[in-house]
N, C-alpha and C. Protein backbone atom coordinates (compact mmCIF):
# COMPACT_ATOMS: atom_id res chain seq x y z
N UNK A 1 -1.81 -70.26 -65.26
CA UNK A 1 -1.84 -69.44 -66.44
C UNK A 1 -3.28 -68.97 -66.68
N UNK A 2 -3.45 -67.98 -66.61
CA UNK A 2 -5.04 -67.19 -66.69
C UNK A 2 -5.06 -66.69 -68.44
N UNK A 3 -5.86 -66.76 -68.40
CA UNK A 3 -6.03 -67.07 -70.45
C UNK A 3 -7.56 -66.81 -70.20
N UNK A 4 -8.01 -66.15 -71.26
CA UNK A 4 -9.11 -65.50 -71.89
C UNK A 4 -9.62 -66.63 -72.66
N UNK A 5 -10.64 -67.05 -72.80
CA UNK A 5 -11.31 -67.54 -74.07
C UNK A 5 -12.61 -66.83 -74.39
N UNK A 6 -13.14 -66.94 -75.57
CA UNK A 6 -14.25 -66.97 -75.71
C UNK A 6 -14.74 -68.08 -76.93
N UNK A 7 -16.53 -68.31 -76.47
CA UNK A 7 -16.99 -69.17 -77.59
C UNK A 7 -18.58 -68.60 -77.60
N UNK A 8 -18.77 -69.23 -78.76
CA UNK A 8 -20.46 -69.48 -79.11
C UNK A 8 -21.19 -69.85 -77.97
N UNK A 9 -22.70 -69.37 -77.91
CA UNK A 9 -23.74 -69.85 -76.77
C UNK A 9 -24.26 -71.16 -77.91
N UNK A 10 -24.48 -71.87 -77.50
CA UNK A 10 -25.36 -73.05 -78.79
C UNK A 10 -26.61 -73.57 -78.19
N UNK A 11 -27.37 -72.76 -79.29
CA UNK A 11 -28.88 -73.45 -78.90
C UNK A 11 -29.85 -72.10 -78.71
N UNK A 12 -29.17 -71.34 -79.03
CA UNK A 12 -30.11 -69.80 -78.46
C UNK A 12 -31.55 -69.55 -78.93
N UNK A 13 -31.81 -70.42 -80.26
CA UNK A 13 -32.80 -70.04 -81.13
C UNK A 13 -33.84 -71.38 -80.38
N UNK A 14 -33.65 -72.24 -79.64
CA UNK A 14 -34.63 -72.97 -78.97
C UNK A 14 -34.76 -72.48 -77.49
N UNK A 15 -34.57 -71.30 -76.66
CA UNK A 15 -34.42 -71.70 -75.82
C UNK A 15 -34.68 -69.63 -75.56
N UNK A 16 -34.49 -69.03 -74.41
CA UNK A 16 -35.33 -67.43 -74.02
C UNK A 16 -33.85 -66.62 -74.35
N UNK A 17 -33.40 -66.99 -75.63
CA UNK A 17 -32.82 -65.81 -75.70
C UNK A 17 -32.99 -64.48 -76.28
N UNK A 18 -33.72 -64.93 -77.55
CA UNK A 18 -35.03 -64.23 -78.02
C UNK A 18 -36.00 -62.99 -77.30
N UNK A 19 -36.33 -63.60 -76.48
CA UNK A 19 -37.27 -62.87 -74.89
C UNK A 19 -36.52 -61.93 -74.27
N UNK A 20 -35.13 -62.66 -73.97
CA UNK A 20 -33.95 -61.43 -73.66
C UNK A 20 -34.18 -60.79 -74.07
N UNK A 21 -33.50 -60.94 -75.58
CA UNK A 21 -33.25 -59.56 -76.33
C UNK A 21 -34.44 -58.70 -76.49
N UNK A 22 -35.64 -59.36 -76.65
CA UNK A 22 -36.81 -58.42 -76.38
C UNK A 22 -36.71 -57.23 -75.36
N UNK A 23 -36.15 -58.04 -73.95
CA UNK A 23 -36.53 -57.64 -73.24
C UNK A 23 -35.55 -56.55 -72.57
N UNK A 24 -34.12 -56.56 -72.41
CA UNK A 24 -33.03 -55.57 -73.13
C UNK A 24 -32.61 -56.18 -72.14
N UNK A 25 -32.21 -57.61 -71.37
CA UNK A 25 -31.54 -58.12 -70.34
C UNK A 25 -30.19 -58.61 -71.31
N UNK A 26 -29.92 -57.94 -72.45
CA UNK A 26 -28.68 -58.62 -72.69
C UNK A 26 -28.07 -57.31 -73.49
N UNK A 27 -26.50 -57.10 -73.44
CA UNK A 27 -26.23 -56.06 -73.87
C UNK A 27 -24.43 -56.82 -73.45
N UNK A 28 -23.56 -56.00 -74.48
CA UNK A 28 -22.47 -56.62 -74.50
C UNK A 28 -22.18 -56.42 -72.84
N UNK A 29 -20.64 -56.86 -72.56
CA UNK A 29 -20.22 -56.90 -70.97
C UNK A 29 -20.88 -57.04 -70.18
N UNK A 30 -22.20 -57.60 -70.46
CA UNK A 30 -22.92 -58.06 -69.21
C UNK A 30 -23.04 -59.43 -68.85
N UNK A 31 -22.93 -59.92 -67.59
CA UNK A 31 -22.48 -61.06 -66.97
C UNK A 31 -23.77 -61.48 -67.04
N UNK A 32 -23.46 -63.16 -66.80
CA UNK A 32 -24.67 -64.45 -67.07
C UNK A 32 -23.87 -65.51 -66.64
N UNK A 33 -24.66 -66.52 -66.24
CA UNK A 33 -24.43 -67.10 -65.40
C UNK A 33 -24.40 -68.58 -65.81
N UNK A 34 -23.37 -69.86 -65.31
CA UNK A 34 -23.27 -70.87 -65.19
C UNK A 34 -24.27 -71.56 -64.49
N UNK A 35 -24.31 -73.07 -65.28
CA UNK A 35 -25.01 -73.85 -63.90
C UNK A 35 -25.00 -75.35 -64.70
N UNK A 36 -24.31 -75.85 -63.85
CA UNK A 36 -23.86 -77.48 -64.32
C UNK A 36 -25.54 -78.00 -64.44
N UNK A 37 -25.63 -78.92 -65.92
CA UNK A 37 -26.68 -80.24 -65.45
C UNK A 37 -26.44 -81.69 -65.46
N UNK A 38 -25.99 -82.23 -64.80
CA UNK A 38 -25.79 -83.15 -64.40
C UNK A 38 -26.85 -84.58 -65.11
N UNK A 39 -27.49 -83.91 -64.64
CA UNK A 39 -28.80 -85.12 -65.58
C UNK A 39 -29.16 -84.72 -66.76
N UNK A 40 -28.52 -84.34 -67.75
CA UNK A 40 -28.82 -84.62 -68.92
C UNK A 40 -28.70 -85.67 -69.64
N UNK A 41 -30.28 -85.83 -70.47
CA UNK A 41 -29.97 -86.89 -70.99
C UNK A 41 -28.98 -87.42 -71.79
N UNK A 42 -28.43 -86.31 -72.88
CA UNK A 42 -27.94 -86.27 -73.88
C UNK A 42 -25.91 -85.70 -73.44
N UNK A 43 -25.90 -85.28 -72.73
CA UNK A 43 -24.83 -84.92 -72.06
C UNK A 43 -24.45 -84.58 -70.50
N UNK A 44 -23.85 -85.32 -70.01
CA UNK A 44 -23.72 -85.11 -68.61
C UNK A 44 -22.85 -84.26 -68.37
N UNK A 45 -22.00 -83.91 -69.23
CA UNK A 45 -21.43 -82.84 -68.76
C UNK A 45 -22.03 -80.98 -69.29
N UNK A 46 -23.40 -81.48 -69.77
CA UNK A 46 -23.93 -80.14 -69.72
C UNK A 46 -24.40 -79.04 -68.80
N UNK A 47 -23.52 -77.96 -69.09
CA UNK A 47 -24.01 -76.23 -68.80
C UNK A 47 -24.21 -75.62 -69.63
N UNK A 48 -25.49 -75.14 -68.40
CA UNK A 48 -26.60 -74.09 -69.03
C UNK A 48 -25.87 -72.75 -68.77
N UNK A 49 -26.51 -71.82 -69.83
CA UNK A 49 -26.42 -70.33 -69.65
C UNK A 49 -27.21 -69.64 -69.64
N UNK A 50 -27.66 -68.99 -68.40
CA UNK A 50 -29.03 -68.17 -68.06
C UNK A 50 -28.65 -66.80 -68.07
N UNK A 51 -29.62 -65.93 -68.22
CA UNK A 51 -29.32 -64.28 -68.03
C UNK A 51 -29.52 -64.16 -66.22
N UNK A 52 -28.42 -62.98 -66.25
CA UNK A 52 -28.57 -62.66 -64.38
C UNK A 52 -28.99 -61.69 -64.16
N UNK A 53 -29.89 -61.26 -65.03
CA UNK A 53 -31.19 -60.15 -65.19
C UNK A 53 -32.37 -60.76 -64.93
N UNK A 54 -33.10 -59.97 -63.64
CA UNK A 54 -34.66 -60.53 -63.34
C UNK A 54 -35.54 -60.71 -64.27
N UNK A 55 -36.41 -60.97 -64.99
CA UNK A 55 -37.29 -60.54 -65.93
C UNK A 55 -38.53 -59.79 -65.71
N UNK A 56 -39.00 -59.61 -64.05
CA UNK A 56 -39.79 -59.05 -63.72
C UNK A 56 -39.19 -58.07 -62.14
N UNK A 57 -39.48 -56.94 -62.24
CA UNK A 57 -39.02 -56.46 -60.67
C UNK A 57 -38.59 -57.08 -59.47
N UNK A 58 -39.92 -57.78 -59.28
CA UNK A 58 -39.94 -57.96 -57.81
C UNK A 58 -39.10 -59.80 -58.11
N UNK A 59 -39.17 -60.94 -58.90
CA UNK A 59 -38.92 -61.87 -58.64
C UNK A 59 -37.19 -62.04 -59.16
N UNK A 60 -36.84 -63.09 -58.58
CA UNK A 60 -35.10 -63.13 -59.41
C UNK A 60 -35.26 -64.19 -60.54
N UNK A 61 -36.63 -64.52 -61.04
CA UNK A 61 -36.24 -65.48 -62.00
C UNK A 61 -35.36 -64.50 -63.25
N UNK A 62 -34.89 -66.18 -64.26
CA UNK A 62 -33.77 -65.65 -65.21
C UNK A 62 -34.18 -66.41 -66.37
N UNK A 63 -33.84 -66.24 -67.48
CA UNK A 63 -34.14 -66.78 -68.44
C UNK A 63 -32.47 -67.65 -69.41
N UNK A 64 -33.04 -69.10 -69.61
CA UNK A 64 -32.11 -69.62 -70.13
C UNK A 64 -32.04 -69.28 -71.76
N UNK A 65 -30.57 -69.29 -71.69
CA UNK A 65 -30.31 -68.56 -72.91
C UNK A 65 -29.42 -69.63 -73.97
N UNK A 66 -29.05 -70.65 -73.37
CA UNK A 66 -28.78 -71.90 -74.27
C UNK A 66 -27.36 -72.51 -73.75
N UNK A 67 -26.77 -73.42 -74.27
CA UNK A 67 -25.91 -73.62 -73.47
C UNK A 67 -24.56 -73.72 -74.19
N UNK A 68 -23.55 -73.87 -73.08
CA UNK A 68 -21.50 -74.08 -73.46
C UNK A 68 -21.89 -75.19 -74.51
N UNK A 69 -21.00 -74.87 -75.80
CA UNK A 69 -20.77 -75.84 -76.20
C UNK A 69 -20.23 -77.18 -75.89
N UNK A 70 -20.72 -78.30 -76.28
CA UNK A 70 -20.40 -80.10 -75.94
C UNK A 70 -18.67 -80.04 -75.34
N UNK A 71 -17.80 -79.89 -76.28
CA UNK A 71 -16.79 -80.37 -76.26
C UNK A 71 -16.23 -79.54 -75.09
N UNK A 72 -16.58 -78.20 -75.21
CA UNK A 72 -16.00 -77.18 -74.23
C UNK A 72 -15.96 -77.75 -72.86
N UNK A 73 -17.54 -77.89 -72.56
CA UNK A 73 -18.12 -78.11 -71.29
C UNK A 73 -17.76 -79.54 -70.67
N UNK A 74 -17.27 -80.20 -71.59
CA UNK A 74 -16.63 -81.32 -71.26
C UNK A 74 -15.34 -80.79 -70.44
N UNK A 75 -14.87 -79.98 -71.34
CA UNK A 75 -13.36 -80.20 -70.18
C UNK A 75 -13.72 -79.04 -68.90
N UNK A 76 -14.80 -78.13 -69.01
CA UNK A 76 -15.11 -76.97 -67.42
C UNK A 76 -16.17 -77.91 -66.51
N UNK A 77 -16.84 -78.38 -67.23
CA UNK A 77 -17.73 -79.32 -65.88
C UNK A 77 -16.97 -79.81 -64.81
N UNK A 78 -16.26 -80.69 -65.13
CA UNK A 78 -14.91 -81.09 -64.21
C UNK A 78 -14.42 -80.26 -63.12
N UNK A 79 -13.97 -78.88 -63.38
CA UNK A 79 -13.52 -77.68 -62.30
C UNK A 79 -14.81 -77.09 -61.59
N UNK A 80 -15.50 -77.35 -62.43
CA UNK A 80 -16.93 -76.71 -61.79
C UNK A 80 -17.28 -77.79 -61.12
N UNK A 81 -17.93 -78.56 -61.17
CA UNK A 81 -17.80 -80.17 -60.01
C UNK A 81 -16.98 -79.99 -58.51
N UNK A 82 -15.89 -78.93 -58.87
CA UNK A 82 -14.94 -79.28 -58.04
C UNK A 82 -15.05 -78.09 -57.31
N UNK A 83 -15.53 -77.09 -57.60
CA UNK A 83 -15.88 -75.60 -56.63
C UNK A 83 -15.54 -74.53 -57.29
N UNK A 84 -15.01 -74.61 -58.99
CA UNK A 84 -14.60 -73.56 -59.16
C UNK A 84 -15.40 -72.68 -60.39
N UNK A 85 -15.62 -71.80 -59.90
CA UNK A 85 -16.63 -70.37 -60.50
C UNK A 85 -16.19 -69.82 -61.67
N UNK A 86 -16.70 -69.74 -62.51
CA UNK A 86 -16.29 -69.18 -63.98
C UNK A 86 -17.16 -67.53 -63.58
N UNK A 87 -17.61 -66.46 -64.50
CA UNK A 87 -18.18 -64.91 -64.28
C UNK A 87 -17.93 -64.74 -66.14
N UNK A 88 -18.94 -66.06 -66.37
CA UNK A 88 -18.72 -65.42 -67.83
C UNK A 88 -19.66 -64.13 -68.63
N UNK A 89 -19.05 -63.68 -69.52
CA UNK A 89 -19.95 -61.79 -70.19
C UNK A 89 -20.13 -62.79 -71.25
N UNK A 90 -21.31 -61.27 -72.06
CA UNK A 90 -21.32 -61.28 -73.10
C UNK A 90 -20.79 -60.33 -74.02
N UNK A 91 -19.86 -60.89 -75.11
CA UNK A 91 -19.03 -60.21 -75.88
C UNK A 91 -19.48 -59.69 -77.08
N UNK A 92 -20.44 -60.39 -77.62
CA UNK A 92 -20.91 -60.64 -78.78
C UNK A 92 -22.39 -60.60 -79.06
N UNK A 93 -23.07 -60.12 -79.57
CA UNK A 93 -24.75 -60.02 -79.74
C UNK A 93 -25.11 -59.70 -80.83
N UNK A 94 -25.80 -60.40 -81.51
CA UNK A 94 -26.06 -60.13 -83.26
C UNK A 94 -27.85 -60.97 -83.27
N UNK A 95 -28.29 -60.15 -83.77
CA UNK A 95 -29.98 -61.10 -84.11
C UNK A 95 -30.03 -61.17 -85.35
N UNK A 96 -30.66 -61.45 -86.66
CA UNK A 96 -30.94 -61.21 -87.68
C UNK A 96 -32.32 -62.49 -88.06
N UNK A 97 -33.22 -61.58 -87.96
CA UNK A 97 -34.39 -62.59 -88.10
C UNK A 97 -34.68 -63.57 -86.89
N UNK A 98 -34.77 -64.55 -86.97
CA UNK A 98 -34.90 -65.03 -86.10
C UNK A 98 -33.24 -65.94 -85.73
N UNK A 99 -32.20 -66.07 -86.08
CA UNK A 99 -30.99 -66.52 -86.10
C UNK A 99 -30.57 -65.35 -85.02
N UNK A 100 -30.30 -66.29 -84.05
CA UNK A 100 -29.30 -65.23 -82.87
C UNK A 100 -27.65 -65.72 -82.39
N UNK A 101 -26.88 -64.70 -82.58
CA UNK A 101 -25.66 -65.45 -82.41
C UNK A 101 -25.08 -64.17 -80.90
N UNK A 102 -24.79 -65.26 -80.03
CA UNK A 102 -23.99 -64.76 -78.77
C UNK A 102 -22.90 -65.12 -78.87
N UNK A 103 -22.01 -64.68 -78.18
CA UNK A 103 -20.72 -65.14 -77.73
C UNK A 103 -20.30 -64.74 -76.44
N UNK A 104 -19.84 -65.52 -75.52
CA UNK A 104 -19.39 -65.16 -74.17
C UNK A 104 -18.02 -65.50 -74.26
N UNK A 105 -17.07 -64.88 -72.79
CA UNK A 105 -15.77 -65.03 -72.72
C UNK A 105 -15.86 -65.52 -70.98
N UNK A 106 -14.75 -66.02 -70.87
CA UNK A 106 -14.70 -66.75 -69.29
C UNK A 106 -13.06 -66.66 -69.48
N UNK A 107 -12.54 -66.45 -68.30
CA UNK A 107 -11.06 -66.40 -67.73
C UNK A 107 -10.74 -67.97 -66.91
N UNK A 108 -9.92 -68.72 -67.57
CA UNK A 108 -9.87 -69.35 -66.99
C UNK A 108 -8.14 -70.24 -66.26
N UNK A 109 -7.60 -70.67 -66.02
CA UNK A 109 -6.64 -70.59 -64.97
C UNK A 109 -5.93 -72.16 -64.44
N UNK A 110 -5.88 -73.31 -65.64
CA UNK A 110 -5.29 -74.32 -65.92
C UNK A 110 -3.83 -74.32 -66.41
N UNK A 111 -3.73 -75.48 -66.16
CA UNK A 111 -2.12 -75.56 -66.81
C UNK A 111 -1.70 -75.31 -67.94
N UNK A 112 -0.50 -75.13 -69.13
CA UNK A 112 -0.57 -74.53 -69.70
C UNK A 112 -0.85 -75.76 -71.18
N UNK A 113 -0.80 -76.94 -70.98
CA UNK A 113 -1.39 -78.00 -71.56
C UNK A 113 -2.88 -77.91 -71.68
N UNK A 114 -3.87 -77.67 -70.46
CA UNK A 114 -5.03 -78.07 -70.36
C UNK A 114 -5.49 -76.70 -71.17
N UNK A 115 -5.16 -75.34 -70.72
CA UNK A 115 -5.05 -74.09 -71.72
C UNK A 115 -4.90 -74.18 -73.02
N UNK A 116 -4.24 -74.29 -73.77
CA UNK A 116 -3.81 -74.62 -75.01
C UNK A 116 -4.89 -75.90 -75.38
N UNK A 117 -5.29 -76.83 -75.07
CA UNK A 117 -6.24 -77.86 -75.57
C UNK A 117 -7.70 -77.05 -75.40
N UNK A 118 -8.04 -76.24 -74.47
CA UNK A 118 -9.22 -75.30 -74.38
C UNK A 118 -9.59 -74.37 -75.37
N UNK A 119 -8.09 -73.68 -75.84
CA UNK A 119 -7.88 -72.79 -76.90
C UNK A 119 -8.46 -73.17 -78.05
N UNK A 120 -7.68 -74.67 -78.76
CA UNK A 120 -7.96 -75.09 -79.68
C UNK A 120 -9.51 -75.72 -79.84
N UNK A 121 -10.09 -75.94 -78.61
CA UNK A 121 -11.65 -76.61 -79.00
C UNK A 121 -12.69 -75.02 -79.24
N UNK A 122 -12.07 -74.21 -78.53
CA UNK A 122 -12.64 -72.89 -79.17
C UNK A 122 -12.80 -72.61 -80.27
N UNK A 123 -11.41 -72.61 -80.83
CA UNK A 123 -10.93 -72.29 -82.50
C UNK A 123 -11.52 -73.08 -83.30
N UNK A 124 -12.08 -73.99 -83.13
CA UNK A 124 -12.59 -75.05 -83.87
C UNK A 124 -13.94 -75.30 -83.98
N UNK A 125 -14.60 -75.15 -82.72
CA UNK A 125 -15.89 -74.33 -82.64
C UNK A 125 -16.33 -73.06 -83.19
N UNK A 126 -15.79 -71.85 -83.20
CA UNK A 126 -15.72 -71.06 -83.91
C UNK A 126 -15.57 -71.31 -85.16
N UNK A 127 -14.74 -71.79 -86.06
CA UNK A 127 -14.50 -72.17 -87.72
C UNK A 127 -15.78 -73.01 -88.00
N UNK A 128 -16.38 -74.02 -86.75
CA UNK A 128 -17.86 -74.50 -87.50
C UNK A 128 -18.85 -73.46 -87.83
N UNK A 129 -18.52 -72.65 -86.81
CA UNK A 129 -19.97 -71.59 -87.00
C UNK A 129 -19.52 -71.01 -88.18
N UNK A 130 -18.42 -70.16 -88.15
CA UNK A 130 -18.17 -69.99 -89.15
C UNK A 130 -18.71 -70.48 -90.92
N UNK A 131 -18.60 -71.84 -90.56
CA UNK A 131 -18.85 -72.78 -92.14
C UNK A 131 -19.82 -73.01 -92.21
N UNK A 132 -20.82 -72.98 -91.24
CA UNK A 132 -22.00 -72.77 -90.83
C UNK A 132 -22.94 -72.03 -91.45
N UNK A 133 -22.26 -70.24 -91.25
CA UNK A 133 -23.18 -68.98 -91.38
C UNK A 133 -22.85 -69.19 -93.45
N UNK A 134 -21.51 -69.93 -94.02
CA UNK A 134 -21.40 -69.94 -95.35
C UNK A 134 -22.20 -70.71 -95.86
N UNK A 135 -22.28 -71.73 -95.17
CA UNK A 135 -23.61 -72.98 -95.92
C UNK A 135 -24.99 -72.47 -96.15
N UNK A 136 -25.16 -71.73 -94.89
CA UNK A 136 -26.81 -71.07 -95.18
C UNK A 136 -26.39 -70.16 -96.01
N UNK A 137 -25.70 -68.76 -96.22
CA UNK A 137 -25.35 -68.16 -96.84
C UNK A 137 -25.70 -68.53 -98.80
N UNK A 138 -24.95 -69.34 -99.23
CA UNK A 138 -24.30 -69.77 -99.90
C UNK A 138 -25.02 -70.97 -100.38
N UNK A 139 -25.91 -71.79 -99.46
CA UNK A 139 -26.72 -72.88 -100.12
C UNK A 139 -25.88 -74.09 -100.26
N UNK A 140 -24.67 -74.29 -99.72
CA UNK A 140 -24.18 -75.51 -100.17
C UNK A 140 -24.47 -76.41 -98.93
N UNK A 141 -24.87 -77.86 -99.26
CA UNK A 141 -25.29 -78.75 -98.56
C UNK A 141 -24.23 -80.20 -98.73
């Protein structure tokens, strides 16, 4: 079952996404790239998300742009471990001050159990940010 998701990048405001956007390597439908870390301290099942835009002509470096959310990357590390390639875009691009919000989408191609449990850690991720952008908004603590 091939199913669409999309979610939040988390972490953009510590990390070159900023520089991106400076630098115009990010623009909706444009692809960026996976990359398992394994040795993290804080999560082993963390992936990073880098731009697959050079930042200079001649070299291929890329700039990290923050990473899959925890819970997500918990259940794609696993397929990715195992050989299989995600080609996730960007859907979503908003700056305001220094607060940057991305969103990428990835196709992905599990059963229709493991789909549906993917769905819902999306939806739920999403409704934090969501309650999120109201708290700052809004001042409630």
């Amino acid at each position: 079952m091939i199913k669409t998701i999309q979610f939040p990048i988390k972490g953009t405001f510590y990390y070159a996404a900023e520089l991106a956007i400076e630098m115009q390597n990010l623009s909706l439908n444009v692809p960026v790239k996976f990359k398992r870390e394994p040795n993290n301290p804080y999560d082993l099942h963390a992936i990073q998300i880098w731009s697959s835009h050079s930042v200079q002509e001649d070299t291929s470096s890329q700039l990290l742009l923050g990473y899959v959310p925890r819970a997500l990357a918990k259940q794609l590390s696993p397929s990715m471990q195992a050989g299989i390639q995600y080609i996730p875009c960007i859907t979503h691009l908003a700056q305001k001050g220094k607060q940057i919000e991305i969103n990428c989408q990835i196709q992905v191609n599990f059963s229709w159990f493991i789909t549906l449990k993917i769905q819902l850690i999306c939806f739920w991720i999403k409704q934090q940010q969501v309650l999120n952008v109201l708290k700052k908004r809004f001042k409630f603590y």
